[in-house]
Protein backbone atom coordinates (compact mmCIF):
# COMPACT_ATOMS: atom_id res chain seq x y z
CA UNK A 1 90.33 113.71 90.92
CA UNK A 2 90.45 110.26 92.14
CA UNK A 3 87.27 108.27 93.33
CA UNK A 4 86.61 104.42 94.45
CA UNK A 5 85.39 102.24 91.87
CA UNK A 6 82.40 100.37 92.54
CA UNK A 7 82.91 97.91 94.87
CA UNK A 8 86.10 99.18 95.76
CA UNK A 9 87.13 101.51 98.80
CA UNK A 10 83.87 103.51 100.53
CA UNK A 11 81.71 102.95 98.00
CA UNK A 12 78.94 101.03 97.19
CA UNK A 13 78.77 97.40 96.57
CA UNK A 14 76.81 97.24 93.13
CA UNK A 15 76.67 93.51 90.91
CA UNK A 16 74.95 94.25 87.60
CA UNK A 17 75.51 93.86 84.60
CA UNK A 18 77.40 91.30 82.29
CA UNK A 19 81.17 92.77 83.13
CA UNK A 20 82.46 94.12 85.99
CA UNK A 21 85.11 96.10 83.92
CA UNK A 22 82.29 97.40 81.47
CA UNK A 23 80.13 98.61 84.54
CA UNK A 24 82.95 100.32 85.90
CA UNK A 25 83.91 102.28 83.08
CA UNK A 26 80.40 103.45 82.68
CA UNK A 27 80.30 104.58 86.12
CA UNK A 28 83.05 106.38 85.55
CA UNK A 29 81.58 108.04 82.34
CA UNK A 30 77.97 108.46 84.46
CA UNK A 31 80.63 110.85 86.86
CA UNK A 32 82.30 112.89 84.45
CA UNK A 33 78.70 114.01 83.22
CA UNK A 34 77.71 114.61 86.54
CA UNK A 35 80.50 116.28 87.16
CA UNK A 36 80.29 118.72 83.75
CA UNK A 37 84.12 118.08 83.27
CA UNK A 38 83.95 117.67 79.51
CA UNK A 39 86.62 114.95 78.27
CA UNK A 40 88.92 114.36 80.40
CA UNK A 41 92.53 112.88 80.80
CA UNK A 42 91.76 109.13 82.58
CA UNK A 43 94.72 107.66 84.00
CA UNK A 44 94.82 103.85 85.62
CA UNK A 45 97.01 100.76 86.16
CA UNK A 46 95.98 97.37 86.29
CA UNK A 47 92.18 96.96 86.15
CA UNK A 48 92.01 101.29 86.09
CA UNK A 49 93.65 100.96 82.87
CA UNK A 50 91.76 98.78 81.95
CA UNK A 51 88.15 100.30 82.59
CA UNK A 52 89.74 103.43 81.10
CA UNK A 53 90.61 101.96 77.66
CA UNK A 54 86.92 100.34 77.76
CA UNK A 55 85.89 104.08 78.48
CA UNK A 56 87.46 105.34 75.41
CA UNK A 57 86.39 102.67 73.24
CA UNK A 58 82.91 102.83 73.91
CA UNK A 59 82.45 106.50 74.57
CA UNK A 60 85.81 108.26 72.90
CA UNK A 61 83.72 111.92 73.17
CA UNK A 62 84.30 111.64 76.84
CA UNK A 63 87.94 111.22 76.72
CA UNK A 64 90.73 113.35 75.92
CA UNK A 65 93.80 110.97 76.57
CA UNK A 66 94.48 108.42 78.52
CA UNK A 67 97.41 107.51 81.00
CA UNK A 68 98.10 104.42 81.38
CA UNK A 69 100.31 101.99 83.63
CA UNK A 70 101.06 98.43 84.51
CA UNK A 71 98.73 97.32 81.91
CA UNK A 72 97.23 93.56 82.63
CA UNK A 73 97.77 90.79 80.03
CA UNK A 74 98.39 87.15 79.33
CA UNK A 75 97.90 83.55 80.31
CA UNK A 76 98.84 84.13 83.74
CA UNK A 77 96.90 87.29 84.43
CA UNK A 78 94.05 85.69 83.84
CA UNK A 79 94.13 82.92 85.62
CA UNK A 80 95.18 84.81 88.55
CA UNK A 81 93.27 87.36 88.57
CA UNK A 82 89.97 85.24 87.85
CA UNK A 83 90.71 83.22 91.20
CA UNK A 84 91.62 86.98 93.17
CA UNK A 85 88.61 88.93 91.64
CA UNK A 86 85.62 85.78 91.76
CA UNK A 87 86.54 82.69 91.97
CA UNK A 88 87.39 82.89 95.84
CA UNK A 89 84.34 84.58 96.70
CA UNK A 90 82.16 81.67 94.76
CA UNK A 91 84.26 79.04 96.69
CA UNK A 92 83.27 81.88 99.68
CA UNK A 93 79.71 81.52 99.29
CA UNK A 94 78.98 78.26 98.92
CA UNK A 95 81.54 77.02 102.04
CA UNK A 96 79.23 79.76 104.28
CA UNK A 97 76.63 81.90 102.56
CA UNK A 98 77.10 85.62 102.58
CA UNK A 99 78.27 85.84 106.07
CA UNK A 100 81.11 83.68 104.82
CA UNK A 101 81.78 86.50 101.82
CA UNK A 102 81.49 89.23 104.43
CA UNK A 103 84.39 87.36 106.80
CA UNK A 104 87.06 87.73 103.48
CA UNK A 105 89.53 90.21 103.29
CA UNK A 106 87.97 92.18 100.94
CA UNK A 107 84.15 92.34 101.55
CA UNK A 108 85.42 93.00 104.91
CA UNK A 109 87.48 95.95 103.85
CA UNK A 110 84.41 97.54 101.99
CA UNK A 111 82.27 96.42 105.07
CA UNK A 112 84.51 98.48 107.14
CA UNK A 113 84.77 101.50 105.13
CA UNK A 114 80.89 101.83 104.25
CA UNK A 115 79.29 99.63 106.89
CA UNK A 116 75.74 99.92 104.84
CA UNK A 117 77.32 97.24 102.39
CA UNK A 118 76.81 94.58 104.68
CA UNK A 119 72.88 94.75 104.42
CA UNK A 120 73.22 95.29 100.93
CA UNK A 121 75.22 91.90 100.72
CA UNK A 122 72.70 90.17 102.57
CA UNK A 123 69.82 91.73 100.56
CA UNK A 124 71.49 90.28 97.60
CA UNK A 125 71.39 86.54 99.58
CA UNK A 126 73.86 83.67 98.65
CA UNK A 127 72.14 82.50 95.17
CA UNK A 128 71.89 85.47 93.50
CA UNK A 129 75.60 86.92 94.50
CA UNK A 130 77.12 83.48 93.75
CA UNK A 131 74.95 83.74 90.00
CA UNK A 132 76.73 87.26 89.63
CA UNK A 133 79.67 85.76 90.56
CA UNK A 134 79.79 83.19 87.84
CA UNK A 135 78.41 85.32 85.43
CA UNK A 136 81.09 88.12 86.35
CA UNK A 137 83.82 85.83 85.46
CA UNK A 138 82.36 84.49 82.40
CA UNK A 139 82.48 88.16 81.04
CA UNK A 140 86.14 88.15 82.31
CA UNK A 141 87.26 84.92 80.96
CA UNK A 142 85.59 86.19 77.48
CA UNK A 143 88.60 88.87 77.04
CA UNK A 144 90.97 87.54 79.34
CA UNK A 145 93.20 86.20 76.92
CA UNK A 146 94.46 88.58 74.80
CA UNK A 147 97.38 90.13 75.38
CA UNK A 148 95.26 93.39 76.72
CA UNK A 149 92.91 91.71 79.17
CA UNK A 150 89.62 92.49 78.41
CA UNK A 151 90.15 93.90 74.94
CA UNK A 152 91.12 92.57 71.87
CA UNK A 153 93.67 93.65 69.28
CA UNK A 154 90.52 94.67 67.14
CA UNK A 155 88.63 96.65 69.57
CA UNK A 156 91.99 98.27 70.51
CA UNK A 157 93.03 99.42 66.77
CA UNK A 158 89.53 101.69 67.59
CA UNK A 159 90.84 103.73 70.16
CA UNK A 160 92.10 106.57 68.30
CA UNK A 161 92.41 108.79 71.15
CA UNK A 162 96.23 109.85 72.34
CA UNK A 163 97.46 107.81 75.16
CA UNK A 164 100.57 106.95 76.64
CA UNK A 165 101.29 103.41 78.15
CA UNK A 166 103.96 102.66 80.28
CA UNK A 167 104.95 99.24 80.46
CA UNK A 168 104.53 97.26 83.55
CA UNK A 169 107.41 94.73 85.07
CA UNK A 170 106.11 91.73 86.81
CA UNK A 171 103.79 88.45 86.53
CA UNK A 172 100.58 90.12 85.81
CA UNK A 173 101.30 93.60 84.67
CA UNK A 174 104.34 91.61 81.86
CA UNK A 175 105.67 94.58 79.62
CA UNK A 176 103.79 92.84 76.82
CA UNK A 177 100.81 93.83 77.78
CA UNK A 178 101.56 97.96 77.11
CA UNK A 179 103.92 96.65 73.67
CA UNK A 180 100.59 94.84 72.52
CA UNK A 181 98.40 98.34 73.16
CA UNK A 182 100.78 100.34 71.44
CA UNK A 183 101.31 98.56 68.29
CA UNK A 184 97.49 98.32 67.73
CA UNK A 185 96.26 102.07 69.30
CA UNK A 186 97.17 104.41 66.33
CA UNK A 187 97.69 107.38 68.64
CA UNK A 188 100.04 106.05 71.29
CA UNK A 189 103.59 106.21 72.82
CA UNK A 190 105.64 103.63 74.74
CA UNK A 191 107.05 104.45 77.54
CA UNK A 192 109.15 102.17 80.56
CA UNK A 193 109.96 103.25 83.61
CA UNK A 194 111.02 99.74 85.33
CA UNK A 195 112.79 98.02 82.78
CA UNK A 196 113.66 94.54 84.66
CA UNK A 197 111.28 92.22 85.38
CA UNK A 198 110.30 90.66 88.39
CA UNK A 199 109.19 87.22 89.59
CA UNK A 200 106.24 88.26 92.12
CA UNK A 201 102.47 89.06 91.37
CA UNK A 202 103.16 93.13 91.51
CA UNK A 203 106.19 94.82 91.90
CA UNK A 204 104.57 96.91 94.34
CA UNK A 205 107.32 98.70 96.41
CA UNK A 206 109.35 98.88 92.76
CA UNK A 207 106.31 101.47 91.72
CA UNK A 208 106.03 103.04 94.67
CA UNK A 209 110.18 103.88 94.42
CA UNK A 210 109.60 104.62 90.91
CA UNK A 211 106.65 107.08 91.05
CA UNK A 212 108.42 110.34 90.74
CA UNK A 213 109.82 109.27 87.40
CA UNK A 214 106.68 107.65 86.67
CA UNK A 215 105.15 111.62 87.10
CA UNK A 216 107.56 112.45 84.65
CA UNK A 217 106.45 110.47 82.07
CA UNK A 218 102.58 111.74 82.72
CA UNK A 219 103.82 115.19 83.01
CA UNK A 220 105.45 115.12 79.99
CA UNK A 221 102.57 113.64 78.07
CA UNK A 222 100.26 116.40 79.61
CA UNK A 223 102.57 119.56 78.66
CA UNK A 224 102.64 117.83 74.89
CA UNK A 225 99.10 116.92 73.94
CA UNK A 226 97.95 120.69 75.63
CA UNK A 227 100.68 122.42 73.70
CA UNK A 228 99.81 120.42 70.19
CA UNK A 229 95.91 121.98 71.21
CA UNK A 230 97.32 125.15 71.92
């Protein structure tokens, strides 16, 4: 099964709560219960992987492994990412209001694909998004510098459940980032698929050559842990 995120995609644009990462994981968990699926094997790169470890932290009954790629970590990341996921839509906001957030690439994208979330922008009005905003990345810059952004070593030594992480190869998924999870996560493997790294942002057309061995590597995993349950 694969679904849009909040705020992602067709779906709705929703801006509660303290973390955008924690909402999303508990959106996810609000689906699988709707849903009747019993845990489940989550997979995700990037921010997926990392709503899906905050998933199995918070509510491990819900998960039965997780498969994980491209995992997001260090200084860079964060900076990065805080401008590409907020800080551009505060700068947004206060140059034009929400009509100015509705012109950018990415409100327009969600605009496009469920045109309802233009009123529901407007209903939110330019204070109150640009206070979500700022308190949005406050919750991001809180975890954004370990070497798991978003969780730290502690919180990750917790997640007892088997996963396997498969180290990523560029600026903001750096191969650190799935090393870090492994040492701490009791119940994990290390895997790589791209081994040399790359100067750019995301090695996007590298993953998209690599994804039948990066099936492999899932497959694998899959045929294991439902063999060791018999």
């Amino acid at each position: 099964m694969v679904y849009d995120r909040r705020n992602t995609g067709g779906s709705d644009i929703a801006l509660d709560g303290d973390s955008e990462s924690h909402e999303q994981a508990e959106d996810l968990l609000a689906l699988l219960q709707a849903l009747g699926t019993g845990p489940a094997y989550v997979a995700g790169c990037s921010s997926g992987a990392r709503l899906s470890l905050l998933l199995a932290l918070h509510h491990p009954a819900a998960v039965r492994g997780l498969l994980l790629w491209r995992i997001t970590g260090g200084a860079y990341a964060a900076k990065r990412l805080a401008f590409n996921y907020y800080e551009q839509y505060l700068a947004a906001v206060e140059r034009g209001g929400i009509e100015a957030v509705c012109e950018t690439e990415h409100f327009a994208a969600l605009i496009k694909a469920n045109p309802a979330n233009r009123a529901r922008l407007e209903a939110v009005g330019a204070e109150a998004f640009a206070a979500r905003m700022r308190r949005w990345l406050v919750g991001f810059h809180q975890g954004s510098g370990h070497p798991v952004a978003g969780l730290a070593p502690e919180a990750l030594r917790r997640i007892a459940v088997p996963a396997v992480l498969v180290a990523g190869n560029d600026r903001v998924h750096p191969a650190e980032g799935a090393q870090s999870a492994h040492r701490c996560m009791p119940n994990s493997v290390f895997r790589e698929v791209l081994t040399t790294p790359v100067d750019a942002d995301v090695d996007f057309a590298g993953w998209e050559a690599a994804t039948p061995r990066l099936a492999a590597v899932f497959i694998d995993f899959l045929r294991d842990q439902e063999a060791r349950r018999g």
